[in-house]
Protein backbone atom coordinates (compact mmCIF):
# COMPACT_ATOMS: atom_id res chain seq x y z
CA UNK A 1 -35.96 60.50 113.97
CA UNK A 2 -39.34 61.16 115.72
CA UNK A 3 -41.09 64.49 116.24
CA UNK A 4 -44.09 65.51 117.81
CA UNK A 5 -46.28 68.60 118.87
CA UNK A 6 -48.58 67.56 121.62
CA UNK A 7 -51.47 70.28 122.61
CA UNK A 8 -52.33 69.20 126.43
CA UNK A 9 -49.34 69.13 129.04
CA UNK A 10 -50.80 65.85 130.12
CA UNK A 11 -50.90 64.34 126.89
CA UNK A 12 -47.26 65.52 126.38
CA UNK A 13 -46.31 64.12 129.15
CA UNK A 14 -47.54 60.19 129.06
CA UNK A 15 -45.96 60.20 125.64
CA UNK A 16 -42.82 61.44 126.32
CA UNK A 17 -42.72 59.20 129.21
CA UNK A 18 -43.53 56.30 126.37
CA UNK A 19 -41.06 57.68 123.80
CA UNK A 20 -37.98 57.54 126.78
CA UNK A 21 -38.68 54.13 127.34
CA UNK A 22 -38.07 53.18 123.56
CA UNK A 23 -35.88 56.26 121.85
CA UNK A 24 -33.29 58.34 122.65
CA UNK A 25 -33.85 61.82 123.79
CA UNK A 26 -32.21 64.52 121.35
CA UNK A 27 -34.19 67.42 122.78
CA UNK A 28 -37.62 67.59 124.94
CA UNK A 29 -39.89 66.47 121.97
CA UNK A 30 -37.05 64.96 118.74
CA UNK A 31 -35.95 61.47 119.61
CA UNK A 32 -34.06 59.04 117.78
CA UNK A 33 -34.74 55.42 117.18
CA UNK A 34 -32.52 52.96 115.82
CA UNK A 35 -34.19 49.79 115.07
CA UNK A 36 -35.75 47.62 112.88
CA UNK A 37 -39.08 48.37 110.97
CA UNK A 38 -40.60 46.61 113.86
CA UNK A 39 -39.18 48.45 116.62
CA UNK A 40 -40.69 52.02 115.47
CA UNK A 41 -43.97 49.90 114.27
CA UNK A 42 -43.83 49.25 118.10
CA UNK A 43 -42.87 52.50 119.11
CA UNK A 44 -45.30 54.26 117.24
CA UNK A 45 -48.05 51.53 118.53
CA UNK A 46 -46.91 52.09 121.96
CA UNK A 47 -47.72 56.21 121.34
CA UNK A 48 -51.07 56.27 119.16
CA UNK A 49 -53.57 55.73 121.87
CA UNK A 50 -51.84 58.70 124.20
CA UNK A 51 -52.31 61.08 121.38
CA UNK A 52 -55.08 63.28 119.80
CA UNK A 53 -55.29 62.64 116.16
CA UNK A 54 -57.28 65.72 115.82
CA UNK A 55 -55.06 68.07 117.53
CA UNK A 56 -51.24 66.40 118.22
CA UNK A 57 -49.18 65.54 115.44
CA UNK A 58 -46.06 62.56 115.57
CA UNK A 59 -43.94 62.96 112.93
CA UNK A 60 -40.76 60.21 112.20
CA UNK A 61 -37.86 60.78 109.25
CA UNK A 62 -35.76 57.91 108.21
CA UNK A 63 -32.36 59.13 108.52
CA UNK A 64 -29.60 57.94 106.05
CA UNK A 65 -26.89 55.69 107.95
CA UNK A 66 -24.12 57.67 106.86
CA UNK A 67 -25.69 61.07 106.22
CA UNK A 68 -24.25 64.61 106.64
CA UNK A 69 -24.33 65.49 110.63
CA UNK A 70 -23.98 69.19 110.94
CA UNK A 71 -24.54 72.08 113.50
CA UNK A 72 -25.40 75.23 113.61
CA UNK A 73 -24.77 77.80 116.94
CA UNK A 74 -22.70 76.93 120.39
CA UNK A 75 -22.30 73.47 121.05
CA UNK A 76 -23.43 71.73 123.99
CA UNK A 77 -20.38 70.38 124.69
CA UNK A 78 -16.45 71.12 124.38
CA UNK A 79 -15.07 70.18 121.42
CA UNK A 80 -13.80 66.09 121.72
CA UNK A 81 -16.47 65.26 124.05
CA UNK A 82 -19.08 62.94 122.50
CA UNK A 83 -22.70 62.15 124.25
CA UNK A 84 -22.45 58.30 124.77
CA UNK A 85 -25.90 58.13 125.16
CA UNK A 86 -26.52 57.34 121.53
CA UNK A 87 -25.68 54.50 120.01
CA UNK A 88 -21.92 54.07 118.32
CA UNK A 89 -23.06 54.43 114.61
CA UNK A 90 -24.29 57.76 115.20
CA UNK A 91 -21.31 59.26 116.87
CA UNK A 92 -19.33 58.88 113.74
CA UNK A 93 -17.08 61.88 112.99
CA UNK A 94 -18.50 62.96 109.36
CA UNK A 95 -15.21 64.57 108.57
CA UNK A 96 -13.58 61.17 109.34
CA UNK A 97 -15.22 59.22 106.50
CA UNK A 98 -16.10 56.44 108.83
């Protein structure tokens, strides 16, 4: 998972226009990469010169492959309907066990 808080609209948007091109969106600024070590050493490559290490921050969090996925609030979408957009390991049913 990769976070970040970018201080100049400009700025935010060159990187999120970077970040599209090798994550997927979760919401305007959290994206999720799955990849090798490589790929988010490439990512994050790809990112550092659009940012101001004085002022933005990037943040990424390994997530566990077969972690809890909660949520909390109204859900996006009705219940049964999964966002293909991610890749199939993600879209695992926790309850399942899978």
């Amino acid at each position: 998972m990769i976070g970040y808080d970018i201080t100049q609209p400009r700025r935010l948007q060159r990187v999120h226009r970077a970040m599209v091109d090798r994550a997927t969106p979760i919401e305007y600024s959290i994206f999720l990469l799955v990849g090798s070590e490589r790929d988010l050493a490439e990512c994050l490559a790809a990112v550092r010169p659009l940012i101001d290490s004085r002022t933005d921050d990037v943040r990424c969090y390994p997530l566990p492959l077969r972690g809890l996925q909660e949520r909390i609030g109204r859900a996006t979408l009705p219940d049964g309907i999964q966002w293909t957009a991610l890749p199939a390991g993600v879209l695992l049913d926790p309850r399942s066990g899978a």
